[in-house]
Protein backbone atom coordinates (compact mmCIF):
# COMPACT_ATOMS: atom_id res chain seq x y z
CA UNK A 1 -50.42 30.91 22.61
CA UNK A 2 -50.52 29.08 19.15
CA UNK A 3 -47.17 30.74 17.97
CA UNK A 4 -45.32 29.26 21.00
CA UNK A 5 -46.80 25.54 20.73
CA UNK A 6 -45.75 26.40 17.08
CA UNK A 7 -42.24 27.06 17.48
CA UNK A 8 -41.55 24.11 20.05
CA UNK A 9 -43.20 21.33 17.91
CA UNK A 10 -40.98 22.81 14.93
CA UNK A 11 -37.74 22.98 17.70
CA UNK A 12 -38.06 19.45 18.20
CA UNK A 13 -38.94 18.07 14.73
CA UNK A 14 -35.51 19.70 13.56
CA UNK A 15 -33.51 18.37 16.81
CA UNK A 16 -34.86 14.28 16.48
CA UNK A 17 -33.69 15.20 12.26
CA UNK A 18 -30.02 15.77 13.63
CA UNK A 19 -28.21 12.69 12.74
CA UNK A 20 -26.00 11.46 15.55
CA UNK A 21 -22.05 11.83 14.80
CA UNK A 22 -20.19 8.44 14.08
CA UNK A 23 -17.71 7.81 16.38
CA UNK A 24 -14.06 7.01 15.58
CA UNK A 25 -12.74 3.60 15.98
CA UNK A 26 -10.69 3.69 18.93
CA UNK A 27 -7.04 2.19 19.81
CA UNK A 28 -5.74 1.95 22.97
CA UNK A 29 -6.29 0.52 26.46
CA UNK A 30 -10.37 -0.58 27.18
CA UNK A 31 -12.20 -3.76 28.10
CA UNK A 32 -12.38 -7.44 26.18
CA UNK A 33 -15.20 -10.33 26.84
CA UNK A 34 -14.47 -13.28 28.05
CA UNK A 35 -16.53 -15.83 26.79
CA UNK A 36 -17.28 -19.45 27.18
CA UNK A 37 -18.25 -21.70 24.17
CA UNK A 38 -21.78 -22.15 24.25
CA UNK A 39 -21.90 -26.24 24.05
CA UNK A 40 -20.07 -26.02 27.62
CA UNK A 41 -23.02 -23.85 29.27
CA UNK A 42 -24.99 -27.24 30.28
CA UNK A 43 -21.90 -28.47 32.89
CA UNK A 44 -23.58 -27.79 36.17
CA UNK A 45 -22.77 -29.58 39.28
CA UNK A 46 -21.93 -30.01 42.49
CA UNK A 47 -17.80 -29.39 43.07
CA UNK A 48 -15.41 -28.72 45.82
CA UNK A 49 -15.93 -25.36 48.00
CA UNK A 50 -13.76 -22.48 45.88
CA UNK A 51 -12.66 -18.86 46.97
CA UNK A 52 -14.74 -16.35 46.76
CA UNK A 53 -13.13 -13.71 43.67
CA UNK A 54 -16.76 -11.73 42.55
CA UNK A 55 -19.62 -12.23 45.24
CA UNK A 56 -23.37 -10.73 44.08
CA UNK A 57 -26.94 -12.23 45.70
CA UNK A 58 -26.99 -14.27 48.91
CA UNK A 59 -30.05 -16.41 50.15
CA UNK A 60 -30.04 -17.67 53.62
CA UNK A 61 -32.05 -20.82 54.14
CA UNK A 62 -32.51 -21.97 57.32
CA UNK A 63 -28.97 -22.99 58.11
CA UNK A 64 -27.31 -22.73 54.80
CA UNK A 65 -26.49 -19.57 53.03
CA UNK A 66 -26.31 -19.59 49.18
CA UNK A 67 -23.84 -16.65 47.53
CA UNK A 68 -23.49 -15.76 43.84
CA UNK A 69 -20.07 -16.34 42.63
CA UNK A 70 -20.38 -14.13 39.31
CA UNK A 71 -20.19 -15.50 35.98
CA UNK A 72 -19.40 -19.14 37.36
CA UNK A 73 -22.15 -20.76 40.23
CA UNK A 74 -23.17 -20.46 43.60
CA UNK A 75 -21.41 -21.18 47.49
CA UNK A 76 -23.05 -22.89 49.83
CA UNK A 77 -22.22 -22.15 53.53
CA UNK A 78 -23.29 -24.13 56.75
CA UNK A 79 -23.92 -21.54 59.41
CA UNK A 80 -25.77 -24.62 61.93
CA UNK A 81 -22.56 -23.27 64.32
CA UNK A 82 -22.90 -19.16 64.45
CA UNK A 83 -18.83 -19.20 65.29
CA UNK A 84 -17.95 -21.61 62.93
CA UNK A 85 -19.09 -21.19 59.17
CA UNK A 86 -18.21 -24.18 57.13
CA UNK A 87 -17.66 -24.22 53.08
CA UNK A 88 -19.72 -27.32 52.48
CA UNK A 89 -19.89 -27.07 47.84
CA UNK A 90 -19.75 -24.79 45.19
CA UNK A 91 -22.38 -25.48 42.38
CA UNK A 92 -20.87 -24.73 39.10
CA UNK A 93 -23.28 -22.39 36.90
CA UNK A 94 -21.47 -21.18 33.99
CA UNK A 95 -22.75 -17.82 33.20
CA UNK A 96 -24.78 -17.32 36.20
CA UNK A 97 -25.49 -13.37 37.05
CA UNK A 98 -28.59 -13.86 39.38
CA UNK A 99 -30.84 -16.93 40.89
CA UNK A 100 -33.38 -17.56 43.41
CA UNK A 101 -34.38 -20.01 45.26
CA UNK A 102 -37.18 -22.33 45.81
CA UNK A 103 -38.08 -25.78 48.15
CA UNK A 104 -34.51 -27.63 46.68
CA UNK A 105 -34.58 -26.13 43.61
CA UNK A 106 -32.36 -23.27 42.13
CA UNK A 107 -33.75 -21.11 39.49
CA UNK A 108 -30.65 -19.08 37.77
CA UNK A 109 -30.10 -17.23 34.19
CA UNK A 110 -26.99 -18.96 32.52
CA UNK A 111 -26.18 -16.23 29.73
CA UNK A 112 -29.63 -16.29 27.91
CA UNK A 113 -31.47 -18.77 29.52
CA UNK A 114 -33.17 -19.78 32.77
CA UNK A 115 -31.72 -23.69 34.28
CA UNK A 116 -33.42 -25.42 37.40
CA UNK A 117 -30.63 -27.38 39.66
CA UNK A 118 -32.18 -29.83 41.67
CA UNK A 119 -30.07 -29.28 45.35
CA UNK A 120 -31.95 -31.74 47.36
CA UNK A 121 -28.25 -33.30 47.57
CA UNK A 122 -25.61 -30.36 47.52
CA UNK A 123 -23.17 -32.63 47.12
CA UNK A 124 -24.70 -33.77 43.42
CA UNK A 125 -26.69 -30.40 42.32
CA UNK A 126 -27.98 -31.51 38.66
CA UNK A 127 -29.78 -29.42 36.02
CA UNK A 128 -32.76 -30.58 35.81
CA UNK A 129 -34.31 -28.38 33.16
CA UNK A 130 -33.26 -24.97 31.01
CA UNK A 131 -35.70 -22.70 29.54
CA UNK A 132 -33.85 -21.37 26.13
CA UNK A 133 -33.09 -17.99 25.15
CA UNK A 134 -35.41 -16.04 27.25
CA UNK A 135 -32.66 -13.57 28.44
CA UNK A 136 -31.42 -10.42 27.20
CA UNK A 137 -28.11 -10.73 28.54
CA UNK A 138 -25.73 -7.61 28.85
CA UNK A 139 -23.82 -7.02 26.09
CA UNK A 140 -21.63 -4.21 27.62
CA UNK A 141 -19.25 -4.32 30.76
CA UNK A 142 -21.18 -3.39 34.12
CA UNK A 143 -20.06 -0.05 36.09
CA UNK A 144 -17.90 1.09 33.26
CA UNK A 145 -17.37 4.10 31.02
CA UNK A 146 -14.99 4.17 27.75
CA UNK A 147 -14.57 1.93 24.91
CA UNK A 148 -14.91 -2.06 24.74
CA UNK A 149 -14.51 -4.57 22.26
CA UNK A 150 -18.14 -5.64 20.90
CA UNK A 151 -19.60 -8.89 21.60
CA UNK A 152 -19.90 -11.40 18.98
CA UNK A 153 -22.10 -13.54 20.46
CA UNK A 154 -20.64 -16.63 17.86
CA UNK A 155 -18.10 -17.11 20.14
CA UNK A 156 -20.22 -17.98 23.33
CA UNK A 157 -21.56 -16.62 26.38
CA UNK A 158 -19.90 -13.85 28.05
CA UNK A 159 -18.51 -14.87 31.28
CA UNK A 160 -16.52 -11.88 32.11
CA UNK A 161 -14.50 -8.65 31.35
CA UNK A 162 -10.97 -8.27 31.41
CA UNK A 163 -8.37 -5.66 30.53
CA UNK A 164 -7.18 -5.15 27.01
CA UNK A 165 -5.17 -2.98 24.38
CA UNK A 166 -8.15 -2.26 22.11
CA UNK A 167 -7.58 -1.83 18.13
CA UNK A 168 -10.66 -0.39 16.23
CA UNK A 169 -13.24 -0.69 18.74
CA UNK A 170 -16.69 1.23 17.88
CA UNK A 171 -18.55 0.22 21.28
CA UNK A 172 -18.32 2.62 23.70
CA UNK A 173 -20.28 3.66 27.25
CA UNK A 174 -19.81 6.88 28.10
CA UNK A 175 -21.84 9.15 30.44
């Protein structure tokens, strides 16, 4: 029994010594950030109702329905008439990837930290306080495998992916 427990605990000393293999830099087609400078993550407010390009989490509250817009804020629906749904704002929340709600207040990550909007008026949505860097953002393109240029977070917060001829990328995803 000793000789087996022997000859595992040696099996997997020598397999966590094997060095992973570097991988080559990589040209060709992959994925870029897009990023926003940092000093423009504080411009949240109320705007004009916008088309809806990358939905994610919805909230309905009594009458009004509140739906991610990924990357960039939230839309706020009427849906008082159940044949008639009515665009009433769009509050702009650079960054955003997921909020809650709570009484007339909006709780949302914006890249790597947490902001309040006061929505008692959806028509004026302010920030009304931000919690700093206590988010581990992504730093990797969601639902995707190959290669990716790596974020340099000096240039801002990431506020998208988009298509791009790579040249010496080392990130990769790969299953």
């Amino acid at each position: 029994m000793i000789k087996p427990l022997v000859y595992l605990c040696l099996m997997v000393i020598y397999l966590n010594a094997c060095d992973k293999p570097e991988l080559d830099l990589y040209d060709g087609p992959g994925k870029k950030p897009v990023y926003l400078p940092a000093d423009q993550l504080g411009d949240i407010r109320s705007e004009a109702p916008q088309s809806i390009a990358a939905s994610g989490t919805i909230f309905l509250r009594d009458t009004l329905l509140f739906m991610l817009e990924q990357y960039k804020g939230i839309h706020v629906f009427s849906l008082k008439d159940s044949i008639q749904t009515v665009n009433l704002a769009f509050i702009k929340i650079p960054a955003i990837t997921d909020f809650t709600l709570s009484d007339h207040y909006i709780y949302a990550d914006s890249w790597k930290d947490i902001v309040v909007v006061d929505i008692s008026n959806l028509y004026q949505a302010h920030e009304t306080s931000r919690l700093r860097d206590l988010l581990n953002p992504s730093m990797f393109p969601p639902l995707y495998d190959g290669y990716f240029e790596c974020v340099d977070e000096s240039k801002g917060a990431i506020i998208g992916w988009e298509d791009a001829v790579l040249t010496n990328a080392k990130c990769v995803t790969l299953n």
